[in-house]
Protein backbone atom coordinates (compact mmCIF):
# COMPACT_ATOMS: atom_id res chain seq x y z
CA UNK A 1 0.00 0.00 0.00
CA UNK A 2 0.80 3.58 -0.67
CA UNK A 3 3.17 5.08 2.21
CA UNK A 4 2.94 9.23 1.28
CA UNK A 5 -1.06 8.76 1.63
CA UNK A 6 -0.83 13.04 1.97
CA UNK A 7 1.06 13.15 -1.48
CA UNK A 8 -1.43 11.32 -3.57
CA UNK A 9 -4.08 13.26 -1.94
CA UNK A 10 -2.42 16.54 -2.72
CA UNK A 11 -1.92 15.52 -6.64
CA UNK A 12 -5.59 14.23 -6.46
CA UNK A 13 -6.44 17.90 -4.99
CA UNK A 14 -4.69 19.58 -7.72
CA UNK A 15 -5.69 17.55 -10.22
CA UNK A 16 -9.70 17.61 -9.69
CA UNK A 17 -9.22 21.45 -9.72
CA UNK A 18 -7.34 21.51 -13.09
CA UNK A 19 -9.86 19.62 -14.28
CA UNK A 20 -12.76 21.94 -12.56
CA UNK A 21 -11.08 24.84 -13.88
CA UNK A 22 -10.71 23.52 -17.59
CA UNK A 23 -14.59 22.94 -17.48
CA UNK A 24 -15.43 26.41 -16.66
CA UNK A 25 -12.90 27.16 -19.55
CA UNK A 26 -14.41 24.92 -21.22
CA UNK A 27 -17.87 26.15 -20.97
CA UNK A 28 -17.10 30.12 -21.16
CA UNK A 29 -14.85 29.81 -24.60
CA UNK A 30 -16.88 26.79 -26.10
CA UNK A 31 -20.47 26.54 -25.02
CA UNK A 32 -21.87 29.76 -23.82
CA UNK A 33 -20.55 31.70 -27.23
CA UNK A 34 -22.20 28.60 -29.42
CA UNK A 35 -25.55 28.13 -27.51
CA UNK A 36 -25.54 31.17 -25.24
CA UNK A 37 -26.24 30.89 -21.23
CA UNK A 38 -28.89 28.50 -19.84
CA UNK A 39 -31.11 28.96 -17.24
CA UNK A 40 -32.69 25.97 -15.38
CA UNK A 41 -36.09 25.53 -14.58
CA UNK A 42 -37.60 24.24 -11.24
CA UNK A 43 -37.65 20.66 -12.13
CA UNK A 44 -33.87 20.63 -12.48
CA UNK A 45 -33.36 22.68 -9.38
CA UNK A 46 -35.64 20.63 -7.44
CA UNK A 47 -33.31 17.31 -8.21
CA UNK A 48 -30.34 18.86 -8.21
CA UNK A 49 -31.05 20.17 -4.47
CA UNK A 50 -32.17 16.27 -3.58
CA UNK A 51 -28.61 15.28 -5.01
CA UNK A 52 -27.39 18.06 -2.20
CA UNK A 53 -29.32 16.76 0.32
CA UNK A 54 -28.17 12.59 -0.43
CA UNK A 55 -24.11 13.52 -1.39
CA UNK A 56 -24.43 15.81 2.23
CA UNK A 57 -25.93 13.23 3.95
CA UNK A 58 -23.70 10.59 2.66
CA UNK A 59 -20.54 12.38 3.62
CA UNK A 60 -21.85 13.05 6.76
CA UNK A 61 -22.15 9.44 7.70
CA UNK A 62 -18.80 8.88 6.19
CA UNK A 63 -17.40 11.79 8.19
CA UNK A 64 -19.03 10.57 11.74
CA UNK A 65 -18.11 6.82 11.13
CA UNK A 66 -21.02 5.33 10.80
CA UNK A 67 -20.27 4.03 7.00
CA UNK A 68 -18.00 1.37 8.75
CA UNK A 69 -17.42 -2.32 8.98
CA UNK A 70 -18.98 -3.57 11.71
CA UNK A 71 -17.08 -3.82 15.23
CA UNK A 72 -17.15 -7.27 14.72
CA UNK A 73 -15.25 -8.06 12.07
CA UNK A 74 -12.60 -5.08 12.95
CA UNK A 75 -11.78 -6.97 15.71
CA UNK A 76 -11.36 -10.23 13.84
CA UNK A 77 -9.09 -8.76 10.97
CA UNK A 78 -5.81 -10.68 12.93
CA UNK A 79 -7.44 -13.85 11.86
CA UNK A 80 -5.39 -14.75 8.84
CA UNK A 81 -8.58 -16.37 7.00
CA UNK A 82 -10.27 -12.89 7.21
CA UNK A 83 -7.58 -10.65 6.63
CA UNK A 84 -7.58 -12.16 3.04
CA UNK A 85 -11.28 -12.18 2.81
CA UNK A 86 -10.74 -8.07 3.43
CA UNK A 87 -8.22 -7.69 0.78
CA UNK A 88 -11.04 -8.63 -1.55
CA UNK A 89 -13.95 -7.10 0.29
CA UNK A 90 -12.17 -3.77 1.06
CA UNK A 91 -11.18 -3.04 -2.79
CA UNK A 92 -14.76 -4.01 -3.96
CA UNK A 93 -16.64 -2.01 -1.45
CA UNK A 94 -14.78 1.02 -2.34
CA UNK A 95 -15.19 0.00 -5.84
CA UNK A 96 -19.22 -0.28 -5.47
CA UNK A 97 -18.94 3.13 -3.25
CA UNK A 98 -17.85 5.38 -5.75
CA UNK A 99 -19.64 3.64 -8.32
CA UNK A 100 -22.94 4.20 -6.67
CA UNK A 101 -22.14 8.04 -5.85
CA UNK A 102 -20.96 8.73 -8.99
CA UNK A 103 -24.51 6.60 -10.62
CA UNK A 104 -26.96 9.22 -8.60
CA UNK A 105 -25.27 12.17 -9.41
CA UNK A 106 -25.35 11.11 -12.96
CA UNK A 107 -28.89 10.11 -12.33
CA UNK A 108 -29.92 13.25 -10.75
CA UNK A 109 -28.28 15.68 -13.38
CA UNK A 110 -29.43 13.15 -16.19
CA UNK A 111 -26.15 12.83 -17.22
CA UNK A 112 -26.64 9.13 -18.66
CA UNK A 113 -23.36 8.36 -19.97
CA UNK A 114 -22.36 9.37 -16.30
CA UNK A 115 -23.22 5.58 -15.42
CA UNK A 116 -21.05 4.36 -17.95
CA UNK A 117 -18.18 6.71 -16.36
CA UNK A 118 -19.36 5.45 -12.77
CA UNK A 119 -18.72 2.15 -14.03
CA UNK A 120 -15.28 2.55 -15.49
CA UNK A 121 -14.08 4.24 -12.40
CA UNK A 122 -15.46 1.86 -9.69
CA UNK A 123 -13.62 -0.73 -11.80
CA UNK A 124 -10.53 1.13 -11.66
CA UNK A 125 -10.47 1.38 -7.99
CA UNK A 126 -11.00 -1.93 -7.15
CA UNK A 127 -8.23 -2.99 -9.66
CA UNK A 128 -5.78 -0.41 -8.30
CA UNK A 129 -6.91 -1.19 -4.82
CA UNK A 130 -6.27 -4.88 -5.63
CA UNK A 131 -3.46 -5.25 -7.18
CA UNK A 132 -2.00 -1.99 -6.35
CA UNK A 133 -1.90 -0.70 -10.13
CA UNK A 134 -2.29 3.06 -10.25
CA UNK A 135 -2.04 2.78 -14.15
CA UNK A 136 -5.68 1.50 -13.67
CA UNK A 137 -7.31 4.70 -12.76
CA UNK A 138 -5.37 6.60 -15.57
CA UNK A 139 -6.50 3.58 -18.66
CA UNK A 140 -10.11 3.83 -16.76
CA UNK A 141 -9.87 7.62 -16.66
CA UNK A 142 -8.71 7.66 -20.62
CA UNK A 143 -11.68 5.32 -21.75
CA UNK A 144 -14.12 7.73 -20.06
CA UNK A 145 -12.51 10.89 -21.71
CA UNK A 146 -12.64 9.20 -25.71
CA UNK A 147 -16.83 9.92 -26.06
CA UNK A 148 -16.81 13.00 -24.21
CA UNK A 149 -13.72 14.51 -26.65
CA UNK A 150 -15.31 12.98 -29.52
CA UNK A 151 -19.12 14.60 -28.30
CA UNK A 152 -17.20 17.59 -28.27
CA UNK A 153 -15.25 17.72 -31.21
CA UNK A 154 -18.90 16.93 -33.26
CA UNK A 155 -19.90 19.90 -31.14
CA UNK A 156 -17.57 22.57 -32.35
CA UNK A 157 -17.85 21.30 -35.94
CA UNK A 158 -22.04 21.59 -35.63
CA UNK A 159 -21.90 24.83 -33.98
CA UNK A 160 -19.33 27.06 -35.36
CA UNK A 161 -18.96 30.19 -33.76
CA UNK A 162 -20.21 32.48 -36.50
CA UNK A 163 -17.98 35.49 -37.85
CA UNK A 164 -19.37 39.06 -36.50
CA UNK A 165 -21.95 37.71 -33.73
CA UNK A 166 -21.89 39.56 -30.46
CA UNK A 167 -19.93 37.55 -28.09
CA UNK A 168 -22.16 36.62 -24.78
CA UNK A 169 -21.59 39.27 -21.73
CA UNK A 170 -23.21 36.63 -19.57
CA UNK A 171 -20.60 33.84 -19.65
């Protein structure tokens, strides 16, 4: 297992908000002047607080312990038979975790192709997690990225930004 825990988790940090700040780059020099700003309605807004409300609640548990293994088997992880009944249970649970989170938000925001992404990730952590293969999350995180670069490349090419239109003050 992974010694320098904090260093991964600082390179995660940085990483998530590279990739945060490329989709507000993303969506201020490529969407909003093609399609203009969008406003939600209530039905959205409704869900979208619900997905609040579960994520909050979830991380709350989390937070306070509560999301655990049971007291039980803690204290029966010296057992040799067990310990290598948690080397598979630990990686899948964390792979069925994230899956799941990731599965209502994409739910919630129908984002569809979000499950498919849930999916590929939740695999990649229990294979990393497993057999201690980083490379996992990065293959994983590649075959996610292919239909989203190809959605947008057909984007750009069907909406051209067109030559003399007022750019959007909004965005």
């Amino acid at each position: 297992m992974r010694d320098d825990t904090w260093i991964w988790l600082i390179g995660y940090t940085y990483l998530s908000m590279g990739v945060m700040i490329l989709f507000i780059l993303g969506k201020k020099h490529i969407t909003v002047p093609r399609l203009g700003a969008v406003k939600f309605g209530i039905k959205r807004k409704r869900r979208k607080m619900i997905l609040a409300a579960i994520l909050s609640m979830t991380v709350l548990l989390m937070t306070m312990g509560v999301i655990a293994a049971p007291s039980w088997l803690q204290s029966e992880v010296d057992d040799l038979a067990l310990r290598g009944l948690m080397d598979l249970l630990v990686p899948l649970s964390a792979g069925l975790f994230v899956t799941v989170i990731i599965g209502v938000i994409a739910y919630f925001i129908e984002y569809y192709r979000g499950l498919y992404i849930a999916m590929l990730f939740g695999l990649g952590i229990y294979i990393d997690m497993t057999f201690d293969l980083p490379a996992a999350m990065l293959v994983f995180g590649v075959l996610a990225a292919i239909p989203g670069v190809i959605l947008l490349l057909r984007f750009i090419k069907k909406y051209p930004i067109q030559s003399g239109q007022v750019q959007n003050e909004a965005g």
